[in-house]
N, C-alpha and C. Protein backbone atom coordinates (compact mmCIF):
# COMPACT_ATOMS: atom_id res chain seq x y z
N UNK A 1 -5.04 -12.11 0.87
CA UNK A 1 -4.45 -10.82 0.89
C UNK A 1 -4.01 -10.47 2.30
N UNK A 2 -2.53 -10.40 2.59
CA UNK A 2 -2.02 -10.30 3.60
C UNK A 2 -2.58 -8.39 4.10
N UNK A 3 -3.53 -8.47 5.10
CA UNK A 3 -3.88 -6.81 5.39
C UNK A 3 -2.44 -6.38 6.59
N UNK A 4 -2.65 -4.94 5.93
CA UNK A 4 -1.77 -4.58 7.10
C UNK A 4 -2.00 -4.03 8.18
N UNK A 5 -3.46 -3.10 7.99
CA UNK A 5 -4.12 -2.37 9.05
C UNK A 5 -5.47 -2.01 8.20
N UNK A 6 -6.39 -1.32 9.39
CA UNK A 6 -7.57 -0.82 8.68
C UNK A 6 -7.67 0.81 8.99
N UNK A 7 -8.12 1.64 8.18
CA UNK A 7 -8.46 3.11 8.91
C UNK A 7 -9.83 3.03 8.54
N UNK A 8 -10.85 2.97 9.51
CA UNK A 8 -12.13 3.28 9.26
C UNK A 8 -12.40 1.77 8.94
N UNK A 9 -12.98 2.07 7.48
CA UNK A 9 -13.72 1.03 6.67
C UNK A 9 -12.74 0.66 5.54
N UNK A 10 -11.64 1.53 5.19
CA UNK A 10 -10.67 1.15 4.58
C UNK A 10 -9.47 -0.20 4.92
N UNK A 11 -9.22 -0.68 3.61
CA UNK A 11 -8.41 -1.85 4.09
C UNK A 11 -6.92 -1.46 3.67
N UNK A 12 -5.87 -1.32 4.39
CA UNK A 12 -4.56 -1.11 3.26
C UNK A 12 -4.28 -2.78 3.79
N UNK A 13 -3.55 -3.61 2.41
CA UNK A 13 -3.04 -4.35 2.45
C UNK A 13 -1.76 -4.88 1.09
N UNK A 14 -1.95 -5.78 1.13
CA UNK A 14 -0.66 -6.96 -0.44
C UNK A 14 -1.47 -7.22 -0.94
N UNK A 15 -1.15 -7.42 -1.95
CA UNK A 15 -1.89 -8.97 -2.91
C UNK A 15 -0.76 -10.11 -2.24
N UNK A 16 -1.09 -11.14 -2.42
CA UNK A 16 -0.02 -12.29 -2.27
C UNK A 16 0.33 -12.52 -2.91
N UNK A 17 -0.02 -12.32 -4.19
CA UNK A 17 0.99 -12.56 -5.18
C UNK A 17 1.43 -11.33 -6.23
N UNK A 18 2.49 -10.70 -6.52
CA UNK A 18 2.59 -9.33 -6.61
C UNK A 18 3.35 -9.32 -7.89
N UNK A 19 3.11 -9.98 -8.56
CA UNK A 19 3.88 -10.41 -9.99
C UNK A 19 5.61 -11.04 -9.76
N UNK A 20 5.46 -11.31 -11.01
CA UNK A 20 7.15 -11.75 -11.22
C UNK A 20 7.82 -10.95 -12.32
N UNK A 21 8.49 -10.46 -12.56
CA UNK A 21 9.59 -10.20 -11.36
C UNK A 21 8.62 -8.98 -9.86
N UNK A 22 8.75 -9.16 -9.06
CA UNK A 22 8.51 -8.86 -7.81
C UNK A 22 8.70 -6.68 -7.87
N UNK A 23 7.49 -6.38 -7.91
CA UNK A 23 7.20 -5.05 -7.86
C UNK A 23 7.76 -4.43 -6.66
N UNK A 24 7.94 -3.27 -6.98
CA UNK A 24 8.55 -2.49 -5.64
C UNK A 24 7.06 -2.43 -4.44
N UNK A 25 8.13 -2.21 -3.27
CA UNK A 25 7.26 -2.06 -2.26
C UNK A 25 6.14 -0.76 -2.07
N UNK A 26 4.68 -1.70 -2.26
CA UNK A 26 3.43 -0.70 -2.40
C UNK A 26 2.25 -1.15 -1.33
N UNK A 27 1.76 -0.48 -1.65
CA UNK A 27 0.36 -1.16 -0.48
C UNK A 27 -0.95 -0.94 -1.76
N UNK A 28 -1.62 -1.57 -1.80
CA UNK A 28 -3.53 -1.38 -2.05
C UNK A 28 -4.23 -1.10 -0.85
N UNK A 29 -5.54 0.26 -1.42
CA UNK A 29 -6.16 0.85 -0.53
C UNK A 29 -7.53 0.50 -1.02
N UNK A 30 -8.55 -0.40 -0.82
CA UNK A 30 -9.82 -0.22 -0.85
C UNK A 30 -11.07 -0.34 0.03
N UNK A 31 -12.22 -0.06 -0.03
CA UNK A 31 -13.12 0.34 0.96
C UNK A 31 -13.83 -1.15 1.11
N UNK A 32 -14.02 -2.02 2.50
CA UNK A 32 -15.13 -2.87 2.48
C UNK A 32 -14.20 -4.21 2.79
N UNK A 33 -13.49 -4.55 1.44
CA UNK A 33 -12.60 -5.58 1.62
C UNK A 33 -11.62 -5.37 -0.08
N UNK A 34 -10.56 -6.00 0.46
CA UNK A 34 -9.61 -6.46 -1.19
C UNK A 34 -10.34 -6.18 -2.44
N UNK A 35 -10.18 -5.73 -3.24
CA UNK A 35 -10.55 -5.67 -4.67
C UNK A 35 -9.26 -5.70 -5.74
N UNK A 36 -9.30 -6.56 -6.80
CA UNK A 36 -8.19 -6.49 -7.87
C UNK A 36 -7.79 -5.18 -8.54
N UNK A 37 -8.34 -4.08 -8.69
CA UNK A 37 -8.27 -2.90 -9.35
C UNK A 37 -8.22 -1.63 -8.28
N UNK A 38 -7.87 -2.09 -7.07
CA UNK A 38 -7.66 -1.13 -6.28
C UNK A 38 -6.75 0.28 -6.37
N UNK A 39 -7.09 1.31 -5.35
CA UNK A 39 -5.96 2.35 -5.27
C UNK A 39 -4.50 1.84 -5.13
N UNK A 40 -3.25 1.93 -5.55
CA UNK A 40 -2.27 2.17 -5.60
C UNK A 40 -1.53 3.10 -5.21
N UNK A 41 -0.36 2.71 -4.07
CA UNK A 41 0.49 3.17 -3.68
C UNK A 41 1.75 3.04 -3.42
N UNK A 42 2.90 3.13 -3.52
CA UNK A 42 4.27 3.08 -4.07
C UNK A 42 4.60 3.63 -2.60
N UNK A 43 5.88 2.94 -2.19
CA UNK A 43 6.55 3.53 -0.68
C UNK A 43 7.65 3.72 -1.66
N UNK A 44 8.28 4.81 -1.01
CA UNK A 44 9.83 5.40 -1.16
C UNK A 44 10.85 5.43 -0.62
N UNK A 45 12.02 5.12 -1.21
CA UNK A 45 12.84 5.07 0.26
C UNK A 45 12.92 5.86 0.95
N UNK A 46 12.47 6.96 1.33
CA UNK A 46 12.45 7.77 2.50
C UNK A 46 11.29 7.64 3.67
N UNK A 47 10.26 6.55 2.90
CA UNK A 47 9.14 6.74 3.37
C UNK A 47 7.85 7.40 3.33
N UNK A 48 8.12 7.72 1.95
CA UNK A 48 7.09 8.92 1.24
C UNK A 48 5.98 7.98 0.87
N UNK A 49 4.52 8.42 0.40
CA UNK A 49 3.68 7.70 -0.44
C UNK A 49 3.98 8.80 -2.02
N UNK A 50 4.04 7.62 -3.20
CA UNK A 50 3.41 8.40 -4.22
C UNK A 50 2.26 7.50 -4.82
N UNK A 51 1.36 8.49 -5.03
CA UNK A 51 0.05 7.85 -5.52
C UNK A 51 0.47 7.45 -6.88
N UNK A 52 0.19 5.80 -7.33
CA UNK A 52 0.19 5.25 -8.47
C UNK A 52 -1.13 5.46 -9.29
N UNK A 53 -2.46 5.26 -8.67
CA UNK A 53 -3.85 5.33 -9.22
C UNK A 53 -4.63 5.55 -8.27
N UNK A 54 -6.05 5.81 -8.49
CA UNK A 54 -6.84 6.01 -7.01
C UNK A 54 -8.29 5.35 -7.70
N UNK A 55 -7.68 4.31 -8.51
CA UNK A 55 -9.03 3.70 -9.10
C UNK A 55 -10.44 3.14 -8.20
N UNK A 56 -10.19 3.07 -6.72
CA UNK A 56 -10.92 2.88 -5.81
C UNK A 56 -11.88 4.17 -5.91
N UNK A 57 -11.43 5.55 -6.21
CA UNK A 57 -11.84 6.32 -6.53
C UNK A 57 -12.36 7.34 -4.47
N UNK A 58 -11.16 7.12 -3.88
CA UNK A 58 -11.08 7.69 -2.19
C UNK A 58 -11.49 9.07 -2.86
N UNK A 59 -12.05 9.75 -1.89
CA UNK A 59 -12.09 11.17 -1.62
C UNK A 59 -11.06 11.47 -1.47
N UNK A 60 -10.37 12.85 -2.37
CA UNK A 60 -9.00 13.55 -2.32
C UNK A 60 -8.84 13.49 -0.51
N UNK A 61 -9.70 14.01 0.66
CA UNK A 61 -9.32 14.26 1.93
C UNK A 61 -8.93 13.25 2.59
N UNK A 62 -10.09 12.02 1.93
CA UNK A 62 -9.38 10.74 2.78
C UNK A 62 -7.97 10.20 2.17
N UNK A 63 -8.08 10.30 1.25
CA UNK A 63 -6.93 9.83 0.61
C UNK A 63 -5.54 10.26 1.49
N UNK A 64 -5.86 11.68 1.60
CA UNK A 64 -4.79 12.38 1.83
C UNK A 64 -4.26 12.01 3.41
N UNK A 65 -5.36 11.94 4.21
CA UNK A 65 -5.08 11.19 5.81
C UNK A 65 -4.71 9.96 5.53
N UNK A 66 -5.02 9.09 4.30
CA UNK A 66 -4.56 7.68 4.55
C UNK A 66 -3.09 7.52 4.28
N UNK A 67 -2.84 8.28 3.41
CA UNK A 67 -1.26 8.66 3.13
C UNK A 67 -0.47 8.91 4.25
N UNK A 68 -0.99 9.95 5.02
CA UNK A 68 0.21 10.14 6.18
C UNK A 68 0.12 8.96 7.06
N UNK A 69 -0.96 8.66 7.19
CA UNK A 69 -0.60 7.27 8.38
C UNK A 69 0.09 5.86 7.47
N UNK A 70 -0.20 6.31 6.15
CA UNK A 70 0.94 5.11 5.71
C UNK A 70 2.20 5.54 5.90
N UNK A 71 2.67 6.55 5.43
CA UNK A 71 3.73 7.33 5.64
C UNK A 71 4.48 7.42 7.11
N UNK A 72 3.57 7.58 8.37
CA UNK A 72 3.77 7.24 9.61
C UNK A 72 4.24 5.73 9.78
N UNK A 73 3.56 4.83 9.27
CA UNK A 73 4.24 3.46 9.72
C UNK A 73 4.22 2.77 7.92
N UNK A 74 5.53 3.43 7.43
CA UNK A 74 6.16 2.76 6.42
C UNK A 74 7.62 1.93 6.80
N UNK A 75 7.87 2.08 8.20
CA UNK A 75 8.86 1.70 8.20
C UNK A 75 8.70 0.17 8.53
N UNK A 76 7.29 -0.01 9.16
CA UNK A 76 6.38 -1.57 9.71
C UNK A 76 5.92 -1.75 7.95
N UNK A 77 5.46 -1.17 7.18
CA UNK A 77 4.92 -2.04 6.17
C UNK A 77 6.27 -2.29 4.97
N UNK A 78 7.57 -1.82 5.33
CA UNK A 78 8.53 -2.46 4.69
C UNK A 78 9.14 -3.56 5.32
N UNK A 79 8.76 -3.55 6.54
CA UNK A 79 9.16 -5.06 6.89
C UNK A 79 8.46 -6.01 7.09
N UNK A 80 7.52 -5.60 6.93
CA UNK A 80 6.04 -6.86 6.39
C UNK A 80 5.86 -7.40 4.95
N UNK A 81 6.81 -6.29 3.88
CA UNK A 81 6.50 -6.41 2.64
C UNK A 81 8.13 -7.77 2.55
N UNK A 82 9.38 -6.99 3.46
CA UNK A 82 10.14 -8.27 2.90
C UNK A 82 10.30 -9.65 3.88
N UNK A 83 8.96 -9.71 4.89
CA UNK A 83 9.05 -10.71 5.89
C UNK A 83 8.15 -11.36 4.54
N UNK A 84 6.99 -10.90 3.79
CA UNK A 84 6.03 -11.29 3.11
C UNK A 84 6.51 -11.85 1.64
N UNK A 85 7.55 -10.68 0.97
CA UNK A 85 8.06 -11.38 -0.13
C UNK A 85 9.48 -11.76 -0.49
N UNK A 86 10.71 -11.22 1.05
CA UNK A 86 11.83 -11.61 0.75
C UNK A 86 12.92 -10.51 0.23
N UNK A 87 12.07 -9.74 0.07
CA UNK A 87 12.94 -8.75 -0.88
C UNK A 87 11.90 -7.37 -0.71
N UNK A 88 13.05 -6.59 -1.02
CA UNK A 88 12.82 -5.51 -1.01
C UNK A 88 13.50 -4.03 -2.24
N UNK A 89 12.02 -3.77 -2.94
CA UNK A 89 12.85 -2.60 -4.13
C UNK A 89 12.07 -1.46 -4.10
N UNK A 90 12.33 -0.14 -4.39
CA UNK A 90 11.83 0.95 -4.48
C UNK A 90 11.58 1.66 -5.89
N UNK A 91 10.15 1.75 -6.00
CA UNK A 91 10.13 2.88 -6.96
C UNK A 91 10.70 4.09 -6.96
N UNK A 92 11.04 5.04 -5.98
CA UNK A 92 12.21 5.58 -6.26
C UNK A 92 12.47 6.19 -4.77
């Protein structure tokens, strides 16, 4: 799992393998290390987060700080997502 950064004890990172056909550009958020059923998050083209799931189950507050600093450097994790998969699509 390619990570992209850590806040705290949190990991945002990829899966490496992100299905086929190739999902829009998102990050996974979980506590400790990688987990398959992680929080979900969707980048926008503007650079927005929208929360897909929070099955990690973050505290609404952390959640909410982890968002803006994704949101702060979405413009580095879209070019990690198409250095990583080539491509690049938006949920909306």
């Amino acid at each position: 799992m390619p990570q992209i950064f850590k806040v705290g004890s949190y990991w945002i990172y990829f899966w490496s393998n992100e299905n086929e056909p190739l999902e829009p550009v998102h990050v996974h958020i979980a506590k400790g290390r990688p987990v398959s059923n992680a929080t979900k998050i969707w980048i926008t083209k503007n650079g927005k987060c929208s929360i897909c799931n929070n099955n990690s189950k973050i505290p609404q507050q952390v959640l909410n700080n982890i968002t803006r600093l994704i949101e702060g450097r979405s413009f580095e994790i879209i070019s990690k997502w198409k250095e990583k998969f080539g491509e690049v699509s938006f949920y909306c």
